[in-house]
Structures are given as structure tokens and as C-alpha cells.
PDB file of N, CA and C in Angstrom:
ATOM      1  N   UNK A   1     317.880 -72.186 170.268  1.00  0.00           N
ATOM      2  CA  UNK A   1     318.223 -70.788 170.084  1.00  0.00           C
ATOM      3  C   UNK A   1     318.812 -70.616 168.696  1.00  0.00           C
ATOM      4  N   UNK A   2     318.820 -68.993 168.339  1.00  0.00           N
ATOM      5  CA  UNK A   2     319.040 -69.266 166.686  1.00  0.00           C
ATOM      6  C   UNK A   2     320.990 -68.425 166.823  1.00  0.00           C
ATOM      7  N   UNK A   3     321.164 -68.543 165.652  1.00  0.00           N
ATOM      8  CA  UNK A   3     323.082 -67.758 165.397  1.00  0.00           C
ATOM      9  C   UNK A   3     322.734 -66.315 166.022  1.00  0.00           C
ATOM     10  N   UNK A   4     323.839 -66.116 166.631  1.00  0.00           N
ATOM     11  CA  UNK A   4     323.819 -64.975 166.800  1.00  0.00           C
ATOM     12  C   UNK A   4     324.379 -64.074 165.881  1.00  0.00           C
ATOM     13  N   UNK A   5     323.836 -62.566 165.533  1.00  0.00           N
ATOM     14  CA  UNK A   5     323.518 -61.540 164.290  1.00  0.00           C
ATOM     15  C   UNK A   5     324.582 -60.732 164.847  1.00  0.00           C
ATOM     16  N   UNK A   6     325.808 -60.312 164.312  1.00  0.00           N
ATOM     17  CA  UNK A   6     326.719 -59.460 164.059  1.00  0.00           C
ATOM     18  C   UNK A   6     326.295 -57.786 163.731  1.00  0.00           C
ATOM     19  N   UNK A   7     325.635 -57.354 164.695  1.00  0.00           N
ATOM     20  CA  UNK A   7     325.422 -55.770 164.048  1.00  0.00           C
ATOM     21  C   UNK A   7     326.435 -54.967 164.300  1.00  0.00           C
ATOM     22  N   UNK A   8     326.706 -54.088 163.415  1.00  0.00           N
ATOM     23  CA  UNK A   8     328.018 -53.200 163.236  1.00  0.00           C
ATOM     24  C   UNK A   8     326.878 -52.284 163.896  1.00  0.00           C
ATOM     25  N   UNK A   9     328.368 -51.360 164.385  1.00  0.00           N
ATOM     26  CA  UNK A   9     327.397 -50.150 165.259  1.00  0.00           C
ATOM     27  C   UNK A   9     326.190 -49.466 164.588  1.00  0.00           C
ATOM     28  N   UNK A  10     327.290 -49.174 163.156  1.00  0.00           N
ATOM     29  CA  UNK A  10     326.112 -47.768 162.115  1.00  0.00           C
ATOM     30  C   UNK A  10     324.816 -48.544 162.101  1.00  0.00           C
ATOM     31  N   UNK A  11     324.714 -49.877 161.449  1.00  0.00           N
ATOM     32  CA  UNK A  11     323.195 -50.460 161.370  1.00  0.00           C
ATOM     33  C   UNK A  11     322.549 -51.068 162.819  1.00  0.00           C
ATOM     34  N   UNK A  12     323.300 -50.865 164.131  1.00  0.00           N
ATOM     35  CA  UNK A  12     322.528 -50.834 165.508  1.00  0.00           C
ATOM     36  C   UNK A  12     321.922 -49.356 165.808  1.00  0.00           C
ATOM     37  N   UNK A  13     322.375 -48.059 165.387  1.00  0.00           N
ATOM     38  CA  UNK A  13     321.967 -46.964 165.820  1.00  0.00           C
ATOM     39  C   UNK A  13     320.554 -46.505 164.613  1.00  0.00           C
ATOM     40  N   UNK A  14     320.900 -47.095 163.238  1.00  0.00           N
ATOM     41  CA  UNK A  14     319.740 -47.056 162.599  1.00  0.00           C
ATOM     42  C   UNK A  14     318.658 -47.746 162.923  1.00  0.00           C
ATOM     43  N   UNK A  15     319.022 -49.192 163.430  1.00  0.00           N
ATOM     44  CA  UNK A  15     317.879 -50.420 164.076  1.00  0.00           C
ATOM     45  C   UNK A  15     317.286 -49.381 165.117  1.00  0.00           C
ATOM     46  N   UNK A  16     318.131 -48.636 165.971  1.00  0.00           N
ATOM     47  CA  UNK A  16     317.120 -48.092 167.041  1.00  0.00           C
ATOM     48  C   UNK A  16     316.542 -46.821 166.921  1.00  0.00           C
ATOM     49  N   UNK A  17     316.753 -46.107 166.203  1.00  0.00           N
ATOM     50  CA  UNK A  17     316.382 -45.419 165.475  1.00  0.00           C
ATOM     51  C   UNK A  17     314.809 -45.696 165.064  1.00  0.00           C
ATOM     52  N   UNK A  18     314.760 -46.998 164.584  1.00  0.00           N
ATOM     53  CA  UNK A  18     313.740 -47.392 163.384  1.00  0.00           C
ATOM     54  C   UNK A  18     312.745 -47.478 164.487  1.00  0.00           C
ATOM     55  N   UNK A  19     313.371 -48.380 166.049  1.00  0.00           N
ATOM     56  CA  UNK A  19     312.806 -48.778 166.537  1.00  0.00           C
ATOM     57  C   UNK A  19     311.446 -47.611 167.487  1.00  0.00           C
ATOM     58  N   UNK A  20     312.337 -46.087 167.957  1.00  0.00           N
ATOM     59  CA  UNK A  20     311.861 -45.244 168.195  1.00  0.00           C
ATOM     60  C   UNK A  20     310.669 -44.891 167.275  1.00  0.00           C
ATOM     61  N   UNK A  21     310.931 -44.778 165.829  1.00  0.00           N
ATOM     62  CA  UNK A  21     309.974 -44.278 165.104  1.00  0.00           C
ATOM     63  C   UNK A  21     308.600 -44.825 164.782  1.00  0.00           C
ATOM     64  N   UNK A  22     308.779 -46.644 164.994  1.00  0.00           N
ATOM     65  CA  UNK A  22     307.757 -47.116 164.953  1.00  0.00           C
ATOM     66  C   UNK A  22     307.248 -47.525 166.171  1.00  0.00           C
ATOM     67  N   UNK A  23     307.854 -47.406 167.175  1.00  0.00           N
ATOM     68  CA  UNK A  23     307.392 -47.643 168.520  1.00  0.00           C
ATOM     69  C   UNK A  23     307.543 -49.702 168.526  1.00  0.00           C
ATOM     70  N   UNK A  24     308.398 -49.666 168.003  1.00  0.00           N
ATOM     71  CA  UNK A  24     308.591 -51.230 168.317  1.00  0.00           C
ATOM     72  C   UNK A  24     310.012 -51.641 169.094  1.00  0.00           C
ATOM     73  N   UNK A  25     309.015 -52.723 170.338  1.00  0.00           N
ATOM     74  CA  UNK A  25     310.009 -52.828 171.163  1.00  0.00           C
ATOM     75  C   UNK A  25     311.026 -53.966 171.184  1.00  0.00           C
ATOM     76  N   UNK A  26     311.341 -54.714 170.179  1.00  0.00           N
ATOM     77  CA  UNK A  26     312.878 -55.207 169.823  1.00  0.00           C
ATOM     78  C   UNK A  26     313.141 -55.268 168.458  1.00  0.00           C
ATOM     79  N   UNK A  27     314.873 -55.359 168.287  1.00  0.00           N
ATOM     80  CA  UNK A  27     315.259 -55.356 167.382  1.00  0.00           C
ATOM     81  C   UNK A  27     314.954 -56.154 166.493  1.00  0.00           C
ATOM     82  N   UNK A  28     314.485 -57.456 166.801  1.00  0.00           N
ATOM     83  CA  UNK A  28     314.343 -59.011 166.046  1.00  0.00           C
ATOM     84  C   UNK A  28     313.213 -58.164 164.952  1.00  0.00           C
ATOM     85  N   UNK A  29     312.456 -57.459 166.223  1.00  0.00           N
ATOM     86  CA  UNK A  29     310.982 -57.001 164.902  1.00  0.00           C
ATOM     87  C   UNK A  29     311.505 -56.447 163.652  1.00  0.00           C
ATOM     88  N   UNK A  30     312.102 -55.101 164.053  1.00  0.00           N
ATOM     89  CA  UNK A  30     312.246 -54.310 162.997  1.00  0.00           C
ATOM     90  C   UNK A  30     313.757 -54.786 161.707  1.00  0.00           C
ATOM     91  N   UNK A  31     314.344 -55.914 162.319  1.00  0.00           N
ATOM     92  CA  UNK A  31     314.637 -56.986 161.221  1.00  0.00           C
ATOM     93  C   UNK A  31     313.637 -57.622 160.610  1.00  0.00           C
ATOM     94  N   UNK A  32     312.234 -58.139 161.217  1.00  0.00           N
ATOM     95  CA  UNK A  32     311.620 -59.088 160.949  1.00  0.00           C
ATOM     96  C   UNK A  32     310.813 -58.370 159.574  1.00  0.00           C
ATOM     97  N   UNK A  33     310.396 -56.968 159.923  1.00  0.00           N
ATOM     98  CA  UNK A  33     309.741 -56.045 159.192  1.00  0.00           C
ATOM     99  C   UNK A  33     310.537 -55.644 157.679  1.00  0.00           C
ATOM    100  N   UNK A  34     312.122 -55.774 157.876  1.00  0.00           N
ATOM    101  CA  UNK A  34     312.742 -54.956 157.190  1.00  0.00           C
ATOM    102  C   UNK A  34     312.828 -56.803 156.184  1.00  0.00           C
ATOM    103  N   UNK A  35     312.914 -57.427 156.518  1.00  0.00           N
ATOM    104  CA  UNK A  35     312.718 -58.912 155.861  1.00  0.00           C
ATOM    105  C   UNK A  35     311.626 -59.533 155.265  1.00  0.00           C
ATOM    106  N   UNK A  36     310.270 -58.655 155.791  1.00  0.00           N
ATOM    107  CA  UNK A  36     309.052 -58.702 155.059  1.00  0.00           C
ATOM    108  C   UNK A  36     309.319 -57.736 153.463  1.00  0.00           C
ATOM    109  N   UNK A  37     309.282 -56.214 154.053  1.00  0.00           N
ATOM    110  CA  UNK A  37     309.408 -56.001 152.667  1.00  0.00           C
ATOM    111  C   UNK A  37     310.412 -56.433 151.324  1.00  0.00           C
ATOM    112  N   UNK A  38     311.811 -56.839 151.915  1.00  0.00           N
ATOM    113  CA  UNK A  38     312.431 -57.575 150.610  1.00  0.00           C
ATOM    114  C   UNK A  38     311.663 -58.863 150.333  1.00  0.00           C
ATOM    115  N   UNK A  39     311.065 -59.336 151.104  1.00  0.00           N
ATOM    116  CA  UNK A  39     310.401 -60.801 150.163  1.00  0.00           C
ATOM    117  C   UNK A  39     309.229 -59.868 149.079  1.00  0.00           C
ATOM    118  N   UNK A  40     308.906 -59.491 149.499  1.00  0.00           N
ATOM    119  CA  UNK A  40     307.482 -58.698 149.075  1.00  0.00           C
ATOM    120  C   UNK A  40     308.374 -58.054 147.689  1.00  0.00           C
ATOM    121  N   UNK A  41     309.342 -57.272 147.878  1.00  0.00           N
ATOM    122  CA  UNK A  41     309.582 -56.694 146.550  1.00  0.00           C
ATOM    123  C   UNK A  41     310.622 -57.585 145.541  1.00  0.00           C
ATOM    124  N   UNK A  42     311.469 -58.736 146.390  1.00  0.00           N
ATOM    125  CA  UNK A  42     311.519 -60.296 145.193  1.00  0.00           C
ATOM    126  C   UNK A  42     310.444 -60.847 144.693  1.00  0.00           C
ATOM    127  N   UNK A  43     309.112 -60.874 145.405  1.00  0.00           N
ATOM    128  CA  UNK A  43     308.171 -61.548 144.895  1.00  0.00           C
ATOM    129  C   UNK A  43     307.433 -60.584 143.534  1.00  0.00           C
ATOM    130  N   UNK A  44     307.486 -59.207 143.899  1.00  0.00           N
ATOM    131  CA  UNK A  44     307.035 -58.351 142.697  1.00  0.00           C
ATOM    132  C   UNK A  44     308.313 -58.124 141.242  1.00  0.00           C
ATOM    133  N   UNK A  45     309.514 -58.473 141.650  1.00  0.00           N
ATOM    134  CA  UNK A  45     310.401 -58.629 140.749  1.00  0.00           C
ATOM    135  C   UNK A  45     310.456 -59.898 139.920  1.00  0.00           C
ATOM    136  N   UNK A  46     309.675 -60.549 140.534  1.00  0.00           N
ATOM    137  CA  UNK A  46     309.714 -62.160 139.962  1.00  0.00           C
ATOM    138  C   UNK A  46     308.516 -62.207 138.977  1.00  0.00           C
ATOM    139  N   UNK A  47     307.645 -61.911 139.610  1.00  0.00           N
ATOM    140  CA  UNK A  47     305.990 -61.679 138.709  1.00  0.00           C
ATOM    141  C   UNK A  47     306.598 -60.384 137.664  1.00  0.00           C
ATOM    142  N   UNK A  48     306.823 -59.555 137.261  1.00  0.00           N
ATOM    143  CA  UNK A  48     306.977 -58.232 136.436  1.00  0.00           C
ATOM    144  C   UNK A  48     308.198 -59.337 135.272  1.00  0.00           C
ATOM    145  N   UNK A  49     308.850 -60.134 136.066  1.00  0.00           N
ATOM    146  CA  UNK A  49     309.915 -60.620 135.130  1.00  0.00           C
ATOM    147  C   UNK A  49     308.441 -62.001 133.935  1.00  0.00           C
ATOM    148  N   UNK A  50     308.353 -62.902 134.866  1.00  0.00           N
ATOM    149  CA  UNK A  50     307.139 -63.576 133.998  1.00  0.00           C
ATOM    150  C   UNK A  50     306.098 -62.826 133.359  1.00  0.00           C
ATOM    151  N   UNK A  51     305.783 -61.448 133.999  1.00  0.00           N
ATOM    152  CA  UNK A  51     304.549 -60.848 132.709  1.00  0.00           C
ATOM    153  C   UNK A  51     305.469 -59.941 131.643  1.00  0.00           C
ATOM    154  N   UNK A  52     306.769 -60.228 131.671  1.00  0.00           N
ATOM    155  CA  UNK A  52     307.504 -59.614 130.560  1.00  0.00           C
ATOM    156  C   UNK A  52     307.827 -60.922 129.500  1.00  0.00           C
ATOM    157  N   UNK A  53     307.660 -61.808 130.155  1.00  0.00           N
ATOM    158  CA  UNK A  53     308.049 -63.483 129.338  1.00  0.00           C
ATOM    159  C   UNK A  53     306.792 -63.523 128.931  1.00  0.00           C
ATOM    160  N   UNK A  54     305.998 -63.938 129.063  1.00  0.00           N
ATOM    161  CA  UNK A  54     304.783 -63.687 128.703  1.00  0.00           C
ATOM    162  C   UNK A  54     304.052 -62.992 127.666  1.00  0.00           C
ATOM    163  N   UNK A  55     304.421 -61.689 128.209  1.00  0.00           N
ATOM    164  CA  UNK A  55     303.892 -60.844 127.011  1.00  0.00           C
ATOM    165  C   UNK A  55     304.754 -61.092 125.538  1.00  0.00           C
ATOM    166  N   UNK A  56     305.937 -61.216 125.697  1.00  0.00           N
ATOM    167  CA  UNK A  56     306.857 -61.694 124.951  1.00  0.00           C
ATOM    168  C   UNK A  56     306.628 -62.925 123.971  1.00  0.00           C
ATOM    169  N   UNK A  57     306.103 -63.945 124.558  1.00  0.00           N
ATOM    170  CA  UNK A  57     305.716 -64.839 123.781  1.00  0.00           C
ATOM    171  C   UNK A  57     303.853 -64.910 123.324  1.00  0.00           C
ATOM    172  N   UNK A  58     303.510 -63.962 123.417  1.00  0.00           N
ATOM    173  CA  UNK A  58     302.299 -63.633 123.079  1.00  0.00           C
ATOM    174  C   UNK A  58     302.458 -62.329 122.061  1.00  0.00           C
ATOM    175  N   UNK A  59     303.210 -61.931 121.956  1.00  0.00           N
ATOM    176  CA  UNK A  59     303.093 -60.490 120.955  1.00  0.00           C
ATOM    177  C   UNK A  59     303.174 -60.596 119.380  1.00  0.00           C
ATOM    178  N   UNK A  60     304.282 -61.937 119.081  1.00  0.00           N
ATOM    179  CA  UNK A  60     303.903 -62.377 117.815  1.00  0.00           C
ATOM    180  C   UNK A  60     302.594 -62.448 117.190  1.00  0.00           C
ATOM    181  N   UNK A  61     301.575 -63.433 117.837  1.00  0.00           N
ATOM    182  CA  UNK A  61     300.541 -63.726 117.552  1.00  0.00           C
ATOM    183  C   UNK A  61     299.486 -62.418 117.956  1.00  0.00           C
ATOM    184  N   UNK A  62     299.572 -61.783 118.309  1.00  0.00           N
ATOM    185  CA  UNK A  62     299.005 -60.936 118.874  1.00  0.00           C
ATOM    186  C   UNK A  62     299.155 -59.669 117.429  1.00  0.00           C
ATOM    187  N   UNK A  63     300.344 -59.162 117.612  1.00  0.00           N
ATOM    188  CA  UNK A  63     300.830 -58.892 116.458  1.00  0.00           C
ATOM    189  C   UNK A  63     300.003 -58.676 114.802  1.00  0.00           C
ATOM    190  N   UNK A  64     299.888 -60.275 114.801  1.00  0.00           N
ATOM    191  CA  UNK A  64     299.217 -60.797 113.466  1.00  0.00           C
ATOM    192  C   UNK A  64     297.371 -60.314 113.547  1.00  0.00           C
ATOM    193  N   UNK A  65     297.049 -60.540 114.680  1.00  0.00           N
ATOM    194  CA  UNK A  65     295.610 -60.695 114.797  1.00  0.00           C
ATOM    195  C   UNK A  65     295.655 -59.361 114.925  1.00  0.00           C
ATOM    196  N   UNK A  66     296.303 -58.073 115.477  1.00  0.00           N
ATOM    197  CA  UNK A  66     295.733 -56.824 115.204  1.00  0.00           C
ATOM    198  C   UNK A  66     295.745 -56.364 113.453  1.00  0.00           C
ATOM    199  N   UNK A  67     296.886 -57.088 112.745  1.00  0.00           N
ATOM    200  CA  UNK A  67     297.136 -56.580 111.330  1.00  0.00           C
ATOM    201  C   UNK A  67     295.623 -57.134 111.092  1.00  0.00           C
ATOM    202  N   UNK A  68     294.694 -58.300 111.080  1.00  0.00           N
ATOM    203  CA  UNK A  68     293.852 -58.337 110.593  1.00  0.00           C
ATOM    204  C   UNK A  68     292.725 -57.581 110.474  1.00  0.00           C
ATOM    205  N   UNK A  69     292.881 -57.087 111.683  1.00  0.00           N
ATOM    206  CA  UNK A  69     291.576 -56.111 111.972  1.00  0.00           C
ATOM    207  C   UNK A  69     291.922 -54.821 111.287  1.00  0.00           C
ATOM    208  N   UNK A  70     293.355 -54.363 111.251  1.00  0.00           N
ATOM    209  CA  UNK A  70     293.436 -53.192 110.707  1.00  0.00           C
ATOM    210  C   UNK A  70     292.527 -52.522 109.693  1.00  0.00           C
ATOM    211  N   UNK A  71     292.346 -52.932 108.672  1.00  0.00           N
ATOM    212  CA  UNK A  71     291.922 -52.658 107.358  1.00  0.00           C
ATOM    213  C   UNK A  71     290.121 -52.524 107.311  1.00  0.00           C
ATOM    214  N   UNK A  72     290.031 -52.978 108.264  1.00  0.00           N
ATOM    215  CA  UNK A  72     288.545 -53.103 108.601  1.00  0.00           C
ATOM    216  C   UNK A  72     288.351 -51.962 110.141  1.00  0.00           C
ATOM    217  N   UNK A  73     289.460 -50.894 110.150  1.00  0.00           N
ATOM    218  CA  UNK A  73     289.279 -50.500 111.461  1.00  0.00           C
ATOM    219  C   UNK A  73     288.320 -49.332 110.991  1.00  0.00           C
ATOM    220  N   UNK A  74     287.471 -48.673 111.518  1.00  0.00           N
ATOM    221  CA  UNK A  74     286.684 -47.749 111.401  1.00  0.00           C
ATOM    222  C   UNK A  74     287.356 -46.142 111.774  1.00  0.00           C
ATOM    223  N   UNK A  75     288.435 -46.375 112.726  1.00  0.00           N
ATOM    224  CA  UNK A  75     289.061 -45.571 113.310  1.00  0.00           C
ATOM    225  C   UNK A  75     289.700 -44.984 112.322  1.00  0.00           C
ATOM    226  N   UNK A  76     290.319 -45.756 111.591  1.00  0.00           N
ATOM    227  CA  UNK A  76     291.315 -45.519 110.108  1.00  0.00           C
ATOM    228  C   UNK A  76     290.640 -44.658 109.147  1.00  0.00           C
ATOM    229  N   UNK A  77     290.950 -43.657 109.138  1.00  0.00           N
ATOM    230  CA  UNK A  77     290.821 -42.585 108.311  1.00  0.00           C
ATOM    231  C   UNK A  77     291.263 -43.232 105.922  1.00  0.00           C
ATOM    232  N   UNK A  78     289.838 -42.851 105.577  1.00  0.00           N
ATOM    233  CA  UNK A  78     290.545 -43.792 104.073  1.00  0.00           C
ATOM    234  C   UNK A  78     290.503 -42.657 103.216  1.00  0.00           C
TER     235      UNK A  78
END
């Protein structure tokens, strides 16, 4: 058997609450649900943090290789 979960009243009347609205019949679920989406939005906070590292260490060089093309851009009004 697992610890037993300490719910304060206010977050037992919201749990059942939740539970009415989605038609789910125990509490464990609509913990289980409410524990899906925080992994889900650590896992999108984690990826957004590496494509900011990322881009970061790619913009130097990146940087350089658009100055080259500049001068040769067609777009560029002379």
C-alpha cells in the first residue's frame, strides 16, 4: 500500500468538484491527471530551455554566414 495523502478540505472539495466535471470516479485519478499535465508542462519547459541554449550557441555563426550573403542579397535595394 502507498503513504497516505493529507488533503486539506479546500483541495478535497475542488478534487470533487473536478471529479463531477469529468465524470471520474476516484480521487487517485484526478490526482493522477492533474500529475500528467505538470510532467507534460516540465517536459515543455525543459525542451524551450535547450532550444534557447541552442539557438544561443548557433547565432554567432549564423550571424556571420547571413553578413555574407548580405551584399549579394537581391532583396537589398542599391
Amino acid at each position: 500500500m502507498g503513504i497516505p495523502l493529507m488533503i486539506q478540505e479546500d483541495d478535497n472539495k475542488r478534487i470533487e468538484h473536478l471529479k463531477k466535471d469529468f465524470a471520474i470516479h476516484k480521487k487517485i485519478d484526478v490526482i493522477r491527471a492533474g500529475l500528467a499535465l505538470l510532467e507534460k508542462e516540465a517536459e515543455r519547459i525543459k525542451r524551450v530551455k535547450r532550444w534557447k541554449h541552442a539557438a544561443k550557441l548557433v547565432s554567432k555563426s549564423s550571424a556571420e554566414v547571413n553578413k555574407e550573403f548580405q551584399p549579394h542579397s537581391r532583396l537589398k535595394s542599391s
